[in-house]
N, C-alpha and C. Protein backbone atom coordinates (compact mmCIF):
# COMPACT_ATOMS: atom_id res chain seq x y z
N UNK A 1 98.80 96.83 129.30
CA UNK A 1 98.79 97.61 128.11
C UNK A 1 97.41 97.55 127.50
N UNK A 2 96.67 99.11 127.01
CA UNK A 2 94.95 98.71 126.74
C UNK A 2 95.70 99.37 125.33
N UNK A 3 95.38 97.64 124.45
CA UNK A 3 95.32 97.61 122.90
C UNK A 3 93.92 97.98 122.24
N UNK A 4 94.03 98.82 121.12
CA UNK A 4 92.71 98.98 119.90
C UNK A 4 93.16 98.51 118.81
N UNK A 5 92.45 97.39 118.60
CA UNK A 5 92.52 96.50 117.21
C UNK A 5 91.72 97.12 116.20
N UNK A 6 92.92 97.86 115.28
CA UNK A 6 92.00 98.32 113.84
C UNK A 6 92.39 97.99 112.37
N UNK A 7 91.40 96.89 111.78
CA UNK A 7 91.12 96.43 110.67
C UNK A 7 89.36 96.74 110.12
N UNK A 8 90.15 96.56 108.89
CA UNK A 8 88.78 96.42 107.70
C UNK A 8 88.43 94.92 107.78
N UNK A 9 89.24 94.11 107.31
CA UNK A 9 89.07 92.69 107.59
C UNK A 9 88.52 92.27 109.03
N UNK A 10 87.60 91.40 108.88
CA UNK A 10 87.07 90.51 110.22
C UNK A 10 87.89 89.77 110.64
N UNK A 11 88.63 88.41 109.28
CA UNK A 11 89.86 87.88 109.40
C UNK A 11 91.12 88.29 110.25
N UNK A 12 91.51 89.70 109.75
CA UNK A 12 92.83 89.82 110.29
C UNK A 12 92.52 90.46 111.98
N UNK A 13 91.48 91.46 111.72
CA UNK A 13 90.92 92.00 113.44
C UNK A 13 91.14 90.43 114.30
N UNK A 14 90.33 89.67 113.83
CA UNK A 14 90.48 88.39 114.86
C UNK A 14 91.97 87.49 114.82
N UNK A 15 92.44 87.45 113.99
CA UNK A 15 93.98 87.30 114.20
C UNK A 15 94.91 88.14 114.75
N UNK A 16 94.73 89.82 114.60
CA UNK A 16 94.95 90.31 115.55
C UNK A 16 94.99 90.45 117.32
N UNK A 17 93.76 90.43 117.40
CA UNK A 17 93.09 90.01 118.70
C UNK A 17 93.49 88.91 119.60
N UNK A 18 93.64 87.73 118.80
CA UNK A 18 94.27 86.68 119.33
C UNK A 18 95.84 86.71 119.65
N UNK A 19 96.32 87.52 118.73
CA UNK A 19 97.90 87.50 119.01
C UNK A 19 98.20 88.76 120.18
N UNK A 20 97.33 89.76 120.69
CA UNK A 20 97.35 90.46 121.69
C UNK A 20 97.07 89.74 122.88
N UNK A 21 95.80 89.01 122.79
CA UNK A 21 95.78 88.27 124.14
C UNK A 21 96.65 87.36 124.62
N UNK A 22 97.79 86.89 123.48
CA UNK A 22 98.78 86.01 124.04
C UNK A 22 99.86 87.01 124.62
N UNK A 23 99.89 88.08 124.11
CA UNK A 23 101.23 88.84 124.38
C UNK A 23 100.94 89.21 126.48
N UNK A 24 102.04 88.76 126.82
CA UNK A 24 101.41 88.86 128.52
C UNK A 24 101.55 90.36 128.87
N UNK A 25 100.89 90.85 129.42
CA UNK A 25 100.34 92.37 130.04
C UNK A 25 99.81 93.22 129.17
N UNK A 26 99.18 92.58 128.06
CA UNK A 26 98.65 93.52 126.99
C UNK A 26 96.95 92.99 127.11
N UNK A 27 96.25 93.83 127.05
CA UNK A 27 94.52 93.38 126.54
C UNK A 27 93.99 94.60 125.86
N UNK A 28 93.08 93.81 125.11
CA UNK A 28 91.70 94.17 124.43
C UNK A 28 90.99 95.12 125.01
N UNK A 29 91.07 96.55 124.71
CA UNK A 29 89.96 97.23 124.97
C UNK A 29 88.79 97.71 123.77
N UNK A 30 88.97 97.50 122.63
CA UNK A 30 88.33 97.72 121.83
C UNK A 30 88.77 97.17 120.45
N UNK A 31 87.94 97.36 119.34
CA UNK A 31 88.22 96.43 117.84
C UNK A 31 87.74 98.12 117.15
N UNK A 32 88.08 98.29 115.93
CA UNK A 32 87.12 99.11 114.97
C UNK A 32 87.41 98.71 113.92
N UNK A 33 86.70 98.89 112.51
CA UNK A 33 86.78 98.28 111.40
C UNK A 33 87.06 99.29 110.42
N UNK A 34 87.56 100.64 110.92
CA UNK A 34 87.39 101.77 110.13
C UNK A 34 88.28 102.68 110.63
N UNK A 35 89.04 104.17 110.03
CA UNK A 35 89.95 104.70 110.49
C UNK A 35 88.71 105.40 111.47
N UNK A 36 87.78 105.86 110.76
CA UNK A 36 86.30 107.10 111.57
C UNK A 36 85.77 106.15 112.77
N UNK A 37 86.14 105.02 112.73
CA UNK A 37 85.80 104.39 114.26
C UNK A 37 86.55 104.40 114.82
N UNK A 38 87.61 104.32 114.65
CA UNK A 38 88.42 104.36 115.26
C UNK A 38 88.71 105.62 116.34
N UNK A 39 88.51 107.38 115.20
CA UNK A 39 88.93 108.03 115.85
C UNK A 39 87.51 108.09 116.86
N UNK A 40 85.83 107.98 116.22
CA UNK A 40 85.01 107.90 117.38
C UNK A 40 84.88 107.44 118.80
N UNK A 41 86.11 106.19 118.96
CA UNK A 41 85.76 105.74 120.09
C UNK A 41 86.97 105.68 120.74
N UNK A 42 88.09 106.13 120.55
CA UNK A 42 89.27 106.46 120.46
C UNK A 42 89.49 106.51 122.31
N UNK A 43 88.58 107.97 122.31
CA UNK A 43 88.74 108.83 123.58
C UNK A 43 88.23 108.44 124.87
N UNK A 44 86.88 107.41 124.55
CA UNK A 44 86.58 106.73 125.83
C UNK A 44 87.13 105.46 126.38
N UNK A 45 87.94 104.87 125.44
CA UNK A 45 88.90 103.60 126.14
C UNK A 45 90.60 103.63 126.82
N UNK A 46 90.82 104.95 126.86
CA UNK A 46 91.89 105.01 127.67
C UNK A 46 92.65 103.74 127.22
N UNK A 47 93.20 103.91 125.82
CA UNK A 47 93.81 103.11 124.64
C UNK A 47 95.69 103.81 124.89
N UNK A 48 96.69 102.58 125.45
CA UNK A 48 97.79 103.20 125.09
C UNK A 48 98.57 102.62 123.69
N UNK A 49 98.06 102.01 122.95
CA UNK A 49 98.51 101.06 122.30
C UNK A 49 97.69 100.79 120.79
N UNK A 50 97.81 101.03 120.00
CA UNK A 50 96.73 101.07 118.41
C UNK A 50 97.29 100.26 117.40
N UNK A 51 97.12 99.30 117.28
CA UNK A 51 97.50 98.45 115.72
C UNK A 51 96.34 98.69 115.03
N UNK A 52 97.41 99.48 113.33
CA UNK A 52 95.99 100.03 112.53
C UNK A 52 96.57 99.42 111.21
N UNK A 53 95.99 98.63 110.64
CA UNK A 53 95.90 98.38 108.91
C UNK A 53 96.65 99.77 108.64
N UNK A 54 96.92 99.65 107.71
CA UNK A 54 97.78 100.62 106.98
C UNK A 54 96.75 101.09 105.87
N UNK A 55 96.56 100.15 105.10
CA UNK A 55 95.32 99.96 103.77
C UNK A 55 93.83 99.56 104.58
N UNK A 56 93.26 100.59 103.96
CA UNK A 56 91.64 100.95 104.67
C UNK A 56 91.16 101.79 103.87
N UNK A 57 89.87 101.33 103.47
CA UNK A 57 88.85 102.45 102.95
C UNK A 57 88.42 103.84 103.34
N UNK A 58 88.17 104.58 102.69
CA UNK A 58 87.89 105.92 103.59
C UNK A 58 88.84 107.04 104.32
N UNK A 59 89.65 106.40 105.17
CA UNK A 59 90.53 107.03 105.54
C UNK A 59 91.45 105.42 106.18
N UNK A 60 92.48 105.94 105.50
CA UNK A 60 93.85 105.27 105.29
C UNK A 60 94.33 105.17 106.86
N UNK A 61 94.90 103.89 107.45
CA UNK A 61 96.04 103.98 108.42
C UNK A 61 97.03 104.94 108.17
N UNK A 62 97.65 105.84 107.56
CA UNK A 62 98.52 106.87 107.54
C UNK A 62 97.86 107.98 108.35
N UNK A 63 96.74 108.07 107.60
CA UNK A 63 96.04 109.39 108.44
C UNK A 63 95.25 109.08 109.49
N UNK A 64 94.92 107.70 109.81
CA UNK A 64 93.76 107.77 111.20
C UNK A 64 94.88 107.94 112.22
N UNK A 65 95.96 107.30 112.07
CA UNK A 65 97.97 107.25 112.54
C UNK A 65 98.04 108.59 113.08
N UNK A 66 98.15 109.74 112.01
CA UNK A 66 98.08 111.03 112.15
C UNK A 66 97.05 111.63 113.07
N UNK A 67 96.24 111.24 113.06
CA UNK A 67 94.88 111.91 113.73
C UNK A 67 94.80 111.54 115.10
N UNK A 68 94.99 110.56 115.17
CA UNK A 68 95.41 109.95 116.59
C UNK A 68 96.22 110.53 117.31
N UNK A 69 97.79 110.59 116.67
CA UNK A 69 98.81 111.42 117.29
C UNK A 69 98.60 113.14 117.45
N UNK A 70 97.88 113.46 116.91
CA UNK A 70 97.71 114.56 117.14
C UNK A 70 96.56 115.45 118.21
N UNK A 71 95.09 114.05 118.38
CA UNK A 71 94.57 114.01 119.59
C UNK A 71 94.78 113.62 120.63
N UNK A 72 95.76 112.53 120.77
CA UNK A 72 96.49 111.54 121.96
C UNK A 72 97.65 111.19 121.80
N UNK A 73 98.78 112.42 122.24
CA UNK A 73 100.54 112.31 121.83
C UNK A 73 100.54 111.24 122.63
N UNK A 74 100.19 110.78 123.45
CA UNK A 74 100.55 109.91 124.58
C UNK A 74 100.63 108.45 123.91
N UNK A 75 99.74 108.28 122.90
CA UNK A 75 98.86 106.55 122.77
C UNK A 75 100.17 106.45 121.43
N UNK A 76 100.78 105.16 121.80
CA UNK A 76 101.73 104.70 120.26
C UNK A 76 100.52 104.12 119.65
N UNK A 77 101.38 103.82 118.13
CA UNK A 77 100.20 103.75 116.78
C UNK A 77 101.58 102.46 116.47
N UNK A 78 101.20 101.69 115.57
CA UNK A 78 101.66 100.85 115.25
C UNK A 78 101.18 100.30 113.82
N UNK A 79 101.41 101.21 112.79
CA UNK A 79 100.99 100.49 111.29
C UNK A 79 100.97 98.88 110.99
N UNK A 80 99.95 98.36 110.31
CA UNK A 80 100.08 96.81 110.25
C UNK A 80 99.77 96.93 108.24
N UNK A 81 100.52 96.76 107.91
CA UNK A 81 100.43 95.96 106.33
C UNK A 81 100.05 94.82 105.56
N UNK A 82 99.80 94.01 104.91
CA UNK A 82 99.98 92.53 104.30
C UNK A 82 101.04 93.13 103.35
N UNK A 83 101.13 94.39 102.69
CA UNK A 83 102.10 94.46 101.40
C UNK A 83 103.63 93.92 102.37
N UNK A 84 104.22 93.63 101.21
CA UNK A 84 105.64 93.54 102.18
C UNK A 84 106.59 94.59 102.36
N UNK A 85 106.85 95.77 101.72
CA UNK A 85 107.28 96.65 101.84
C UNK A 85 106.75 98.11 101.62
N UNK A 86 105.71 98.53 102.58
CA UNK A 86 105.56 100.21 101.70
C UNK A 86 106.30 101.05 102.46
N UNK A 87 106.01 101.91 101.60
CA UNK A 87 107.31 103.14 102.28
C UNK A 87 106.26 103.74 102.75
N UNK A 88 107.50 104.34 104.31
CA UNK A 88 107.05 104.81 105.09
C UNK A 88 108.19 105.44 105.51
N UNK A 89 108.28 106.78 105.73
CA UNK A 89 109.23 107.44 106.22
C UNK A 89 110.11 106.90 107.55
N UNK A 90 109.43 106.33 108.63
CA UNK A 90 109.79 105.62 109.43
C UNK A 90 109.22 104.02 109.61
N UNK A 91 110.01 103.50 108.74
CA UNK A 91 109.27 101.88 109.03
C UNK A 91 109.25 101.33 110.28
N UNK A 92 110.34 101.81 110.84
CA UNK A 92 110.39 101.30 112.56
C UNK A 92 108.63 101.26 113.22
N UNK A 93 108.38 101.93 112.80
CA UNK A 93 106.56 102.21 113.56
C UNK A 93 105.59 101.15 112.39
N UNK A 94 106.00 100.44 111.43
CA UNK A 94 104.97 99.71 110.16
C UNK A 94 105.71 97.76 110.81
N UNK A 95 104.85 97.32 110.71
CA UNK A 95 105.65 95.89 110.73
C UNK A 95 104.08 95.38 109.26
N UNK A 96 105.24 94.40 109.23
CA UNK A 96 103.71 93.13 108.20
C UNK A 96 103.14 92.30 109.27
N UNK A 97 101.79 92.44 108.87
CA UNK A 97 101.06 91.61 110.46
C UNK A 97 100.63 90.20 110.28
N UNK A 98 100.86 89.73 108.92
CA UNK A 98 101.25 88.35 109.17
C UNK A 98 102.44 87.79 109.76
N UNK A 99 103.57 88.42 110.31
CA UNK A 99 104.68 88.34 110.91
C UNK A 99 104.38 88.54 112.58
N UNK A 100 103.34 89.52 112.78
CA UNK A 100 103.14 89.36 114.52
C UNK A 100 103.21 88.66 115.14
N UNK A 101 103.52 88.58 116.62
CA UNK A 101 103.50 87.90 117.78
C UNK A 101 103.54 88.18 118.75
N UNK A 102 103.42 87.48 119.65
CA UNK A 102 103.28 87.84 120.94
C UNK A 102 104.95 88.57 121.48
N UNK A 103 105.63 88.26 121.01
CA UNK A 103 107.29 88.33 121.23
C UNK A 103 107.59 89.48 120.46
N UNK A 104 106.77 89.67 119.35
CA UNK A 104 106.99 91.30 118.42
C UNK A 104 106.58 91.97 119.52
N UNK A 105 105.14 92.45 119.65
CA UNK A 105 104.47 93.20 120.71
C UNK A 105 105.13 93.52 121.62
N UNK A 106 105.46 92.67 122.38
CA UNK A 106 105.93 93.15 123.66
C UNK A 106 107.40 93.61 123.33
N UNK A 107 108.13 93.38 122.82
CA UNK A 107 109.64 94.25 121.90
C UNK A 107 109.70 95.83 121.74
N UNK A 108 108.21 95.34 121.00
CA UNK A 108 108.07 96.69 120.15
C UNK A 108 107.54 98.08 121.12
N UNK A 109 107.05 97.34 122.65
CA UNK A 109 106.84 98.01 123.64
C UNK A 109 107.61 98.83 123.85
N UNK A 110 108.43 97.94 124.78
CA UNK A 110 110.01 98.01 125.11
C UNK A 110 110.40 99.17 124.48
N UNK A 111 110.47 99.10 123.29
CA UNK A 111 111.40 99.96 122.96
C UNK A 111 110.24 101.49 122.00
N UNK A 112 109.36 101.34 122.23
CA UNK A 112 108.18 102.35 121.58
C UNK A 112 107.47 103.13 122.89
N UNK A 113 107.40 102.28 123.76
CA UNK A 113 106.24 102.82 124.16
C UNK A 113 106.22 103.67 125.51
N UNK A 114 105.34 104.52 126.12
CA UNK A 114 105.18 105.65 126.59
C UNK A 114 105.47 105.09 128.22
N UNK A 115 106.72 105.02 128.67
CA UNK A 115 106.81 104.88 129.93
C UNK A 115 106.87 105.79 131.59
């Protein structure tokens, strides 16, 4: 599975990061710190997999979420929060990412992702 780790935080990107490399058949193809990096580099990492902050400067995880899905139906998006509850029309796709793990991830595959 080629994961893109996207945070504003350095903190949570690298807590991120770490909890992907434990998850088994998932890796690191890229980090961005921004929704606009995100979508910049989006297209050359052959990314099936996106954990994005939700809360971000500039452009919001809702819409880099959006923008994504609408350049790459293929790649799941996976909202990450610290709030504990925002609404989201479908929370099934938002988890709180102080709650991640290696055992979420690969679940959330299972049952999300593009087989």
């Amino acid at each position: 599975m080629r994961v893109l780790v996207v945070d504003d935080s350095e903190v949570f990107r690298n807590v991120l990061c770490a909890v992907v490399a434990e998850t088994p058949g998932f890796e690191i193809v890229g980090v961005a710190s921004s929704g606009r990096e995100t979508l910049a580099v989006i297209g050359s990492l052959a990314v099936q997999f996106v954990l994005v902050d939700l809360n971000m400067p500039d452009l919001d995880g809702i819409e880099t979420g959006l923008r994504i899905r609408r350049r790459h139906p293929n790649v799941v998006v996976l909202l990450l929060t610290a709030a504990r509850r925002a609404s989201l029309s479908d929370s099934s796709l938002m988890e709180d990412k102080r709650d991640l793990s290696p055992e979420f991830l690969a679940d959330f595959w299972r049952r999300h992702g593009r087989h």
